[in-house]
PDB file of N, CA and C in Angstrom:
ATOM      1  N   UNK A   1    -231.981-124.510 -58.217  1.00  0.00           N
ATOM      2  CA  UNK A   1    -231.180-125.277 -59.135  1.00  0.00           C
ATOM      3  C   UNK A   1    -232.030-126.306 -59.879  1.00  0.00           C
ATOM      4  N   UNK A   2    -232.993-127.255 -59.585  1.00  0.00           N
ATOM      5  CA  UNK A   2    -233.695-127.741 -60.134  1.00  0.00           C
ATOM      6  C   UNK A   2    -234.599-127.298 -60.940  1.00  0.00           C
ATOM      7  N   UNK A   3    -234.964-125.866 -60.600  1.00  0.00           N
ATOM      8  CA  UNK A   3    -235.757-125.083 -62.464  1.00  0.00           C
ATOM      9  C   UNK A   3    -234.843-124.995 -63.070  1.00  0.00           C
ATOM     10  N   UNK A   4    -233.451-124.325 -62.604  1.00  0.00           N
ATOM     11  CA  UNK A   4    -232.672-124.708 -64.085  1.00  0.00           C
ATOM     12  C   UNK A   4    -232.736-125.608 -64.775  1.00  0.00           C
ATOM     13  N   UNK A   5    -232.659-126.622 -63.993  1.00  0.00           N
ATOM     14  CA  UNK A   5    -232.511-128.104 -64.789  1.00  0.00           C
ATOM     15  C   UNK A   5    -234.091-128.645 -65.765  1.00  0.00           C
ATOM     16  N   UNK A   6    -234.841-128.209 -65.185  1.00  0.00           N
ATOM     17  CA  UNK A   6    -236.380-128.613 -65.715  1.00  0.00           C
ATOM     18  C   UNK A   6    -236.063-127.410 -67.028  1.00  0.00           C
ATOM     19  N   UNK A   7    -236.218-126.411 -66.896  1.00  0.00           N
ATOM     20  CA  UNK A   7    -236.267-125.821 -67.513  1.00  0.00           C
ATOM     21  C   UNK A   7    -234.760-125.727 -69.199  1.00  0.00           C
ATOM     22  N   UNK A   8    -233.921-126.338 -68.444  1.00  0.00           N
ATOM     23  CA  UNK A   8    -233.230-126.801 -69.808  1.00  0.00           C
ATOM     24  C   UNK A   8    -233.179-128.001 -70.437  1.00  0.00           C
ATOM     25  N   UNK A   9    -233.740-128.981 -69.712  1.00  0.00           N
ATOM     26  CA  UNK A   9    -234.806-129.755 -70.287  1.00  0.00           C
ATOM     27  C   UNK A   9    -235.796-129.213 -71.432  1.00  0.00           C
ATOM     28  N   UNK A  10    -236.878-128.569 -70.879  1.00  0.00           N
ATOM     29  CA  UNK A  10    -237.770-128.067 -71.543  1.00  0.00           C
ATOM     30  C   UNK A  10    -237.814-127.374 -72.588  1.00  0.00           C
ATOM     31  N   UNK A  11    -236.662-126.656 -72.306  1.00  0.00           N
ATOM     32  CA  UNK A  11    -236.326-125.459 -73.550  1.00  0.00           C
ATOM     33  C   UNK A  11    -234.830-125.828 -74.421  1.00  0.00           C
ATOM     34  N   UNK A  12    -234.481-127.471 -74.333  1.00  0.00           N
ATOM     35  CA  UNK A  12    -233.243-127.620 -74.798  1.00  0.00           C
ATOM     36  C   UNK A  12    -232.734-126.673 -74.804  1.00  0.00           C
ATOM     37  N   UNK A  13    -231.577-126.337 -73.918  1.00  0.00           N
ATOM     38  CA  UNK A  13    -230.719-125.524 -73.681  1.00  0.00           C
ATOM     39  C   UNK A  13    -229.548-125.808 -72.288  1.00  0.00           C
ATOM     40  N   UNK A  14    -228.468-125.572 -72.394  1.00  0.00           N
ATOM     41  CA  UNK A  14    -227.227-125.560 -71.388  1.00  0.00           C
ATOM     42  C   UNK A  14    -227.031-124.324 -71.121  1.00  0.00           C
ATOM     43  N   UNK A  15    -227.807-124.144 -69.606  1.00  0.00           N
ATOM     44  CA  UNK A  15    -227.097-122.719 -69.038  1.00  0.00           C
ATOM     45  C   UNK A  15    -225.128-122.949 -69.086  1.00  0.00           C
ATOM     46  N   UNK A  16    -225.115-121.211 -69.334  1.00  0.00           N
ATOM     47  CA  UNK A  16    -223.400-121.367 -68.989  1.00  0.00           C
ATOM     48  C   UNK A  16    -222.865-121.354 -67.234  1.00  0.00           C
ATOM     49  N   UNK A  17    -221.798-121.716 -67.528  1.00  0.00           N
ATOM     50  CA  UNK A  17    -221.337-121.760 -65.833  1.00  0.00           C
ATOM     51  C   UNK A  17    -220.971-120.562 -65.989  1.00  0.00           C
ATOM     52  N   UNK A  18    -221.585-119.586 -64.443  1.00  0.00           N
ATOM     53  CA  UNK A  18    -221.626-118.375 -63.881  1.00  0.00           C
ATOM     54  C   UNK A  18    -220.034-118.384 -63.625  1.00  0.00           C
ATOM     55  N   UNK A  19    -219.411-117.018 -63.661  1.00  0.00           N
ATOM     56  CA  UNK A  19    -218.237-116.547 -63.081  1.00  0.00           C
ATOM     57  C   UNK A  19    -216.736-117.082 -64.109  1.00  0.00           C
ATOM     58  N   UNK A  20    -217.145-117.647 -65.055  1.00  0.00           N
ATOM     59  CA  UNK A  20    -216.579-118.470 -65.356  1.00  0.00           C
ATOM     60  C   UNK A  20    -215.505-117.786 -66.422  1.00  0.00           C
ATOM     61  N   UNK A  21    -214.652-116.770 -66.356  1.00  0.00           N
ATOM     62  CA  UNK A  21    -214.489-115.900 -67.592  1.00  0.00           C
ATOM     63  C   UNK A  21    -213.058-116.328 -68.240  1.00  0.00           C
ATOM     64  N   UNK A  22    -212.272-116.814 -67.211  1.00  0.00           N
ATOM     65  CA  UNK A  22    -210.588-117.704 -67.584  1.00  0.00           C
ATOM     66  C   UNK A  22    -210.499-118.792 -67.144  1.00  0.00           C
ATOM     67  N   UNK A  23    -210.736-119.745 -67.685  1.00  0.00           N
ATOM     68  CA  UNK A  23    -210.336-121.160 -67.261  1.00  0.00           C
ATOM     69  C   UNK A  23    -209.166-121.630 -67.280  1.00  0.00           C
ATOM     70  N   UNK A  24    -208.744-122.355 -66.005  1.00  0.00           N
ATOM     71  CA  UNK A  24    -207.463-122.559 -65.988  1.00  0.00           C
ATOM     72  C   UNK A  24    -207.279-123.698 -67.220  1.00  0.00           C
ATOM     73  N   UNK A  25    -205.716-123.087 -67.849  1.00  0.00           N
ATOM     74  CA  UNK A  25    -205.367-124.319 -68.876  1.00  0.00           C
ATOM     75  C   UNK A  25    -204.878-125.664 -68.685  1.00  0.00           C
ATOM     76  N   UNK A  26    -204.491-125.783 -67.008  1.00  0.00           N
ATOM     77  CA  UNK A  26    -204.749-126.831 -66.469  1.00  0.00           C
ATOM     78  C   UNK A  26    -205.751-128.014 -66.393  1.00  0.00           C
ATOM     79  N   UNK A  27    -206.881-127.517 -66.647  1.00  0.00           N
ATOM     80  CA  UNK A  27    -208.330-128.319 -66.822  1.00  0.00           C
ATOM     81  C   UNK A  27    -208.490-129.226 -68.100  1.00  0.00           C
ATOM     82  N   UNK A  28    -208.900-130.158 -67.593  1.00  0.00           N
ATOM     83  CA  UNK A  28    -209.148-131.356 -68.726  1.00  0.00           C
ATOM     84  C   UNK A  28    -209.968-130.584 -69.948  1.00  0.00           C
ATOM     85  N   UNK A  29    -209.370-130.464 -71.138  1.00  0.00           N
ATOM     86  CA  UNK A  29    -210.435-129.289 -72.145  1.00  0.00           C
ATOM     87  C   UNK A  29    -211.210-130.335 -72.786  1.00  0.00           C
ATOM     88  N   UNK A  30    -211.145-132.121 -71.899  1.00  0.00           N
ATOM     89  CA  UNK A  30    -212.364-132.676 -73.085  1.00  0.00           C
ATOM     90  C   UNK A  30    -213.595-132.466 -72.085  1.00  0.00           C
ATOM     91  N   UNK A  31    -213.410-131.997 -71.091  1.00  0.00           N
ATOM     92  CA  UNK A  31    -214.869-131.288 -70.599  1.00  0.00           C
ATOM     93  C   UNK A  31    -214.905-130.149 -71.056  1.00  0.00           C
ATOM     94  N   UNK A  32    -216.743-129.877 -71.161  1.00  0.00           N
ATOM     95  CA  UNK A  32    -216.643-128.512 -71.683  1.00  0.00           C
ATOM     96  C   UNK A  32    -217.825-127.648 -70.802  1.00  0.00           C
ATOM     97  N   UNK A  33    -217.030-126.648 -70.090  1.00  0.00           N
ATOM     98  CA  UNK A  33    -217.571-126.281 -69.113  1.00  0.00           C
ATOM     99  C   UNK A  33    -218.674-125.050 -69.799  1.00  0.00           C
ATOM    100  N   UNK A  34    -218.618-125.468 -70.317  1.00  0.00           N
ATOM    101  CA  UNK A  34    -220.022-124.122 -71.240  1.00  0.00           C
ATOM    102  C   UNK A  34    -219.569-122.327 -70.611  1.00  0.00           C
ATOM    103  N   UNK A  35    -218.598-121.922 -70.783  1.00  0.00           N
ATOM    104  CA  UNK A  35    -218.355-120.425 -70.077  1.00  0.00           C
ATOM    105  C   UNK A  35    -218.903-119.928 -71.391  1.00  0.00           C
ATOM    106  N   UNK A  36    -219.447-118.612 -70.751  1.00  0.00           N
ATOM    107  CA  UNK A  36    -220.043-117.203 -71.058  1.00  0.00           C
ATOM    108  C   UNK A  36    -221.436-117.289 -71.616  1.00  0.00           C
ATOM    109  N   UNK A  37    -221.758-118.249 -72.582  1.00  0.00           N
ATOM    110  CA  UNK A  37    -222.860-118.422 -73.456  1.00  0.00           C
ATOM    111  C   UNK A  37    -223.616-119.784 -73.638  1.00  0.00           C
ATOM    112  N   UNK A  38    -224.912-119.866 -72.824  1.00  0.00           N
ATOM    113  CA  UNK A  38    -225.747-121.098 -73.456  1.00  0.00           C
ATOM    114  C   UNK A  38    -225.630-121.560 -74.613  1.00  0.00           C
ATOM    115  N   UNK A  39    -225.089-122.829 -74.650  1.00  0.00           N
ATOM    116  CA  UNK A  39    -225.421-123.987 -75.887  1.00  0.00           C
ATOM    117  C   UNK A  39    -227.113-124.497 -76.207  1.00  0.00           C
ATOM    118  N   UNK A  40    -227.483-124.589 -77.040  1.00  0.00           N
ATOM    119  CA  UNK A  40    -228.541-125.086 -77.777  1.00  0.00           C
ATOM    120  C   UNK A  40    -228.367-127.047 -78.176  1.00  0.00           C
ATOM    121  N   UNK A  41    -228.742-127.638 -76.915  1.00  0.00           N
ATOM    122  CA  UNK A  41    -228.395-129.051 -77.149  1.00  0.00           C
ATOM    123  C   UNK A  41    -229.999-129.187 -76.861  1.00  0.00           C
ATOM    124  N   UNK A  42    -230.146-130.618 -77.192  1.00  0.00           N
ATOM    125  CA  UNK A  42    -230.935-131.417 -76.463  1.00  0.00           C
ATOM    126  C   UNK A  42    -230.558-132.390 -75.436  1.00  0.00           C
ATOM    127  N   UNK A  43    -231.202-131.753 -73.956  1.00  0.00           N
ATOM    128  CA  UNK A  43    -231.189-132.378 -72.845  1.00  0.00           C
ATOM    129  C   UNK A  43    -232.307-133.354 -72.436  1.00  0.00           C
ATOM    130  N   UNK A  44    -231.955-134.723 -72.181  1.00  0.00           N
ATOM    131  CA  UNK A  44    -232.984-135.514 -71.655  1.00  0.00           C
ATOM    132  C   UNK A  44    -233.050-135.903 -70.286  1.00  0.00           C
ATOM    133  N   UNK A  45    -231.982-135.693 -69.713  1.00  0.00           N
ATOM    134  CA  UNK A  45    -231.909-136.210 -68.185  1.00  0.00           C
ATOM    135  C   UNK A  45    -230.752-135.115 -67.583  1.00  0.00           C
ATOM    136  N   UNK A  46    -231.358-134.706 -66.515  1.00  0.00           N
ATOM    137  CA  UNK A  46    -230.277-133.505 -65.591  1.00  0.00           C
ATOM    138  C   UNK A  46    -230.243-134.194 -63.753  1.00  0.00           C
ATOM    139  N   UNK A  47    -229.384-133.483 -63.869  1.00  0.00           N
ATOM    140  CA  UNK A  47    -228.930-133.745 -62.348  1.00  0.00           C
ATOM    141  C   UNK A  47    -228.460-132.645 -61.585  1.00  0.00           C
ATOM    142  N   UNK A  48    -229.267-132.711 -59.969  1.00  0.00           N
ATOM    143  CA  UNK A  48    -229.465-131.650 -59.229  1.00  0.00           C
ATOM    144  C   UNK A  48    -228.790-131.819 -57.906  1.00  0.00           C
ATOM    145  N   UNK A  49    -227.016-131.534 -57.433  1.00  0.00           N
ATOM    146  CA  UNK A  49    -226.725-132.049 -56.220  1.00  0.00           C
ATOM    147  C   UNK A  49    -227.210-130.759 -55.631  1.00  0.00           C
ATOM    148  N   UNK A  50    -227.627-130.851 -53.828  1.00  0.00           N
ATOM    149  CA  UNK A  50    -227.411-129.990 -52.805  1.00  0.00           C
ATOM    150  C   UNK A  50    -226.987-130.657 -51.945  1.00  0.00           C
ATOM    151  N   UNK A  51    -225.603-129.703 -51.549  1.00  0.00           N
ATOM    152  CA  UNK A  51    -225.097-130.316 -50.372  1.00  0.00           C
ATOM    153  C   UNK A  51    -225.291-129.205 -49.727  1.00  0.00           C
ATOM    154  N   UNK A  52    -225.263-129.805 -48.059  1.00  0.00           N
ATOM    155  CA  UNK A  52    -225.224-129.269 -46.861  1.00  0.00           C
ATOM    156  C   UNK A  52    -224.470-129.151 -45.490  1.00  0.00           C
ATOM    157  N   UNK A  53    -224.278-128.851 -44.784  1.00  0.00           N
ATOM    158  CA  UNK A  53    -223.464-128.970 -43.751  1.00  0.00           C
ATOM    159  C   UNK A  53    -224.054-130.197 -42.938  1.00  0.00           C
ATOM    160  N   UNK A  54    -223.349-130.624 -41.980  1.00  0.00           N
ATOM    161  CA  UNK A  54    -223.489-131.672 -41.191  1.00  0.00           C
ATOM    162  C   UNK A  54    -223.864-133.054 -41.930  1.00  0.00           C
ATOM    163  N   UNK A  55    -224.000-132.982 -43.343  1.00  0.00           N
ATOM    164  CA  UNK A  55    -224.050-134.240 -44.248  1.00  0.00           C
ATOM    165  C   UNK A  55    -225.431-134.515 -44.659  1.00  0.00           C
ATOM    166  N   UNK A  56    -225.888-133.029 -44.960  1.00  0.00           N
ATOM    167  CA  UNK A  56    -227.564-132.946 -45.374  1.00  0.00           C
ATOM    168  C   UNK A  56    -227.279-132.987 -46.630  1.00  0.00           C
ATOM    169  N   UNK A  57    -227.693-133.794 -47.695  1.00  0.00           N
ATOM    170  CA  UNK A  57    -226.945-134.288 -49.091  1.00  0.00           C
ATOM    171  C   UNK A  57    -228.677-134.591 -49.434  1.00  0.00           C
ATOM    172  N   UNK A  58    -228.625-133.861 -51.099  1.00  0.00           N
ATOM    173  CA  UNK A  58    -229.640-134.769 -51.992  1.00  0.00           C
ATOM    174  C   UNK A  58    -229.457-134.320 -53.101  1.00  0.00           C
ATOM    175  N   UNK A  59    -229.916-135.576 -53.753  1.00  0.00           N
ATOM    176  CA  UNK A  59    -229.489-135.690 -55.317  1.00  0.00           C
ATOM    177  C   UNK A  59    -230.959-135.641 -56.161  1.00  0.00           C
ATOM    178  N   UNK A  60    -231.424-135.168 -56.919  1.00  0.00           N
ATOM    179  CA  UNK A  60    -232.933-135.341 -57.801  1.00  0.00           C
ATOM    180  C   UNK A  60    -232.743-135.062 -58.983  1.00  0.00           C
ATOM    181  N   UNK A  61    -232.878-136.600 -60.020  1.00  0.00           N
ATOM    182  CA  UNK A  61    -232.205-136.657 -61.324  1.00  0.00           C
ATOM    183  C   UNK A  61    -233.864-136.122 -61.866  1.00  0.00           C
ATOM    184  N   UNK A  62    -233.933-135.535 -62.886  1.00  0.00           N
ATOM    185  CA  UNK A  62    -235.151-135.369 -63.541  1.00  0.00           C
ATOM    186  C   UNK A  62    -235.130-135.441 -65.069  1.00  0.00           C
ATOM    187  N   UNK A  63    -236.091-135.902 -65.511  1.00  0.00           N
ATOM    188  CA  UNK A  63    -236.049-136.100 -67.063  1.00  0.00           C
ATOM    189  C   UNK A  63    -237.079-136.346 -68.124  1.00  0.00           C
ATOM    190  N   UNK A  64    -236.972-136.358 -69.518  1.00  0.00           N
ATOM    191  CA  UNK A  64    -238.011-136.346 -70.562  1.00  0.00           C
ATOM    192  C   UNK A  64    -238.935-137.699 -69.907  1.00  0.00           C
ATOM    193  N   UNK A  65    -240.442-137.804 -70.189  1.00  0.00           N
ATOM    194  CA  UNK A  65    -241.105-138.809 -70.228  1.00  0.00           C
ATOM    195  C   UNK A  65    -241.110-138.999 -71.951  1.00  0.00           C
ATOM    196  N   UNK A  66    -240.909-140.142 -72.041  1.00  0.00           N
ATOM    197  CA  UNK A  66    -240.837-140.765 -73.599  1.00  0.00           C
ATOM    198  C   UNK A  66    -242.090-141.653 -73.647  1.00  0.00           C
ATOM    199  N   UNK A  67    -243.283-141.253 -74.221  1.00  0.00           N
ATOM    200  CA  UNK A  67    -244.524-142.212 -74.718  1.00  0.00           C
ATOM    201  C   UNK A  67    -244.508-142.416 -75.721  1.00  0.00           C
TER     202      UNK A  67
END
């Protein structure tokens, strides 16, 4: 999960969310869950949760260096 994230960084780009083919119309539509097809944004900062069982948790934000 974190090459995704480096890597859409790198290549400005938003992977789409996997599996994602009917969204319920229940769902807040001012999120936008990116289904079926990568967007072409510029990303500067991503975020990487893994969770685990027994409360093995980590978070690793990664992002552009700006010089």
């Amino acid at each position: 999960e974190l090459i995704v994230c480096v890597k859409a960084i790198n290549e400005s780009v938003i992977p789409p969310t996997i599996n994602l083919d009917n969204p319920d119309e229940r769902c807040d539509l001012k999120i936008n869950f990116v289904p079926l097809k990568a967007l072409q944004r510029e990303v500067n900062i991503a975020l990487s949760n893994s969770l685990g069982f027994g409360g093995h948790n980590a978070c690793l934000v990664v992002g552009k260096v700006s010089r």
